[in-house]
Protein backbone atom coordinates (compact mmCIF):
# COMPACT_ATOMS: atom_id res chain seq x y z
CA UNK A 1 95.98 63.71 100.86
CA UNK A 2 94.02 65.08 103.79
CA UNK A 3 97.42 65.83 105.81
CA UNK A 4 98.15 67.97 103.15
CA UNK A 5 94.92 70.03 103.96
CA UNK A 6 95.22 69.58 107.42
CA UNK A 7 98.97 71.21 106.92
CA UNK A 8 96.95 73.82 104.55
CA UNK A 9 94.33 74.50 107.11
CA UNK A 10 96.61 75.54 110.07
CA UNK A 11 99.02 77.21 107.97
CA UNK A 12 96.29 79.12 106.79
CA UNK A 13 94.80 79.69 110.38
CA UNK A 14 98.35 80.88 112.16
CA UNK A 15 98.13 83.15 109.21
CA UNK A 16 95.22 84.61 109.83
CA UNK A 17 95.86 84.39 113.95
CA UNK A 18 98.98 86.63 113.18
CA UNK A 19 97.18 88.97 110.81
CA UNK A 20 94.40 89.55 113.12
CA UNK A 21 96.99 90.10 115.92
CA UNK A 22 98.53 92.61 113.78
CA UNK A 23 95.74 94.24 112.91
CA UNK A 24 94.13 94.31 116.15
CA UNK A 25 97.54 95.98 117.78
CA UNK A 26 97.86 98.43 114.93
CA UNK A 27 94.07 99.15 115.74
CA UNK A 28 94.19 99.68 119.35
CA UNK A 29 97.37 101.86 118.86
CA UNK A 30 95.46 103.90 116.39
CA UNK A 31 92.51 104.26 118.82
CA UNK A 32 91.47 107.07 120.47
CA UNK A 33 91.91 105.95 124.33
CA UNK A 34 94.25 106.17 126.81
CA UNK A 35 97.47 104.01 127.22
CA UNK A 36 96.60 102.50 130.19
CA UNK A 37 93.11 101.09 128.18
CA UNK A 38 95.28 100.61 125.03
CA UNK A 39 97.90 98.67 127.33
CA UNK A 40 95.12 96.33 128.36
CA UNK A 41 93.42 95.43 125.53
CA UNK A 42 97.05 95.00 124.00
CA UNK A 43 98.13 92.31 126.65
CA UNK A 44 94.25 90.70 126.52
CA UNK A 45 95.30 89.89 122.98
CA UNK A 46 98.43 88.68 123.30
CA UNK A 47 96.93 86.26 125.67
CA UNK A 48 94.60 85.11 123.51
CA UNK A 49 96.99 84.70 120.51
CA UNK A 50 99.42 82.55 123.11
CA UNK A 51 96.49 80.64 124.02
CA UNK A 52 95.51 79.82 120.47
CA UNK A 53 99.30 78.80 119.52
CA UNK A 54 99.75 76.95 122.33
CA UNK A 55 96.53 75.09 121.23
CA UNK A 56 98.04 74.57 117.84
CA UNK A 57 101.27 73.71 118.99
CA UNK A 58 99.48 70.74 120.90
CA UNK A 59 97.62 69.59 118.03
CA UNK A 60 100.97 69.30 116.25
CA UNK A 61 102.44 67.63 118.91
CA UNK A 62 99.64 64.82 119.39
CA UNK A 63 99.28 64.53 115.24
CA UNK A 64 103.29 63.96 115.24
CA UNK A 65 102.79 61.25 118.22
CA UNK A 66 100.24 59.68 116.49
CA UNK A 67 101.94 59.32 113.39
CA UNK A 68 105.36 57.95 115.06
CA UNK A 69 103.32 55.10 116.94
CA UNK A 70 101.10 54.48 113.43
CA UNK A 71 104.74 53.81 111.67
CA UNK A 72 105.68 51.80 114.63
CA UNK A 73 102.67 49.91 114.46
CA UNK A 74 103.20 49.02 111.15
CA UNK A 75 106.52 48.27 111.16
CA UNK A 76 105.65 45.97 113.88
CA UNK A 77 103.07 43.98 111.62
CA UNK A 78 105.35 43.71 108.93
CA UNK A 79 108.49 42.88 110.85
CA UNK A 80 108.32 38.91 109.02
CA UNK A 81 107.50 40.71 105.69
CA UNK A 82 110.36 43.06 105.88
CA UNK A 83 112.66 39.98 107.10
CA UNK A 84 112.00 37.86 104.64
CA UNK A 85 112.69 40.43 102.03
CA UNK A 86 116.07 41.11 103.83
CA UNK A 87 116.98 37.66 103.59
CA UNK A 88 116.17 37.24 100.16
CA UNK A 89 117.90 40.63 98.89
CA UNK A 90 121.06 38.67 101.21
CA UNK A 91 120.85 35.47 99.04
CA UNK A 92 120.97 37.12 95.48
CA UNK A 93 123.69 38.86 96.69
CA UNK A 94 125.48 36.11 97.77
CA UNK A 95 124.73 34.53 94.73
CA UNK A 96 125.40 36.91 92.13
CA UNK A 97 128.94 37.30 94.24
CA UNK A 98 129.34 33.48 93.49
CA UNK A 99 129.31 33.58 90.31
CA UNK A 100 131.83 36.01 89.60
């Protein structure tokens, strides 16, 4: 349940990082300065937004690392379990074919 907020959250947040970039550029094109001013301001946000997806973008990556060596993890501890379940699903197999 809370990786479906956490999923919620940064959707939410590139949402608003893009809308404020937007906004921002549509303001600073708008704005009474000249384009050399306009220009830098412009790139000063796009720096910022890179910065702040790059940021996300390592987040994902470390959650999705995380997760991969949890499931390994677990599939380690339950390596006998899962065995043992193999081999039985194996025998009622072979038995049901020995009857017929």
């Amino acid at each position: 349940m809370s990786q479906d907020h956490s999923h919620g959250f940064g959707m939410t947040f590139l949402a608003f990082t893009i809308g404020a970039a937007i906004g921002g550029g549509l303001a600073l094109l708008t704005a009474p300065r000249s384009g050399a001013e306009t220009r830098k301001k412009l790139h000063g946000m796009v720096d910022e937004t890179r910065g702040k997806l790059n940021e996300m973008t390592e987040d994902a990556e470390n959650r999705i690392k995380k997760a991969v060596q949890d499931g390994r993890d677990t599939l380690e501890e339950n390596a006998d379990l899962i065995k043992a379940a193999l081999k039985a699903g194996k025998e009622a197999i072979n038995a049901e074919k020995a009857k017929h």
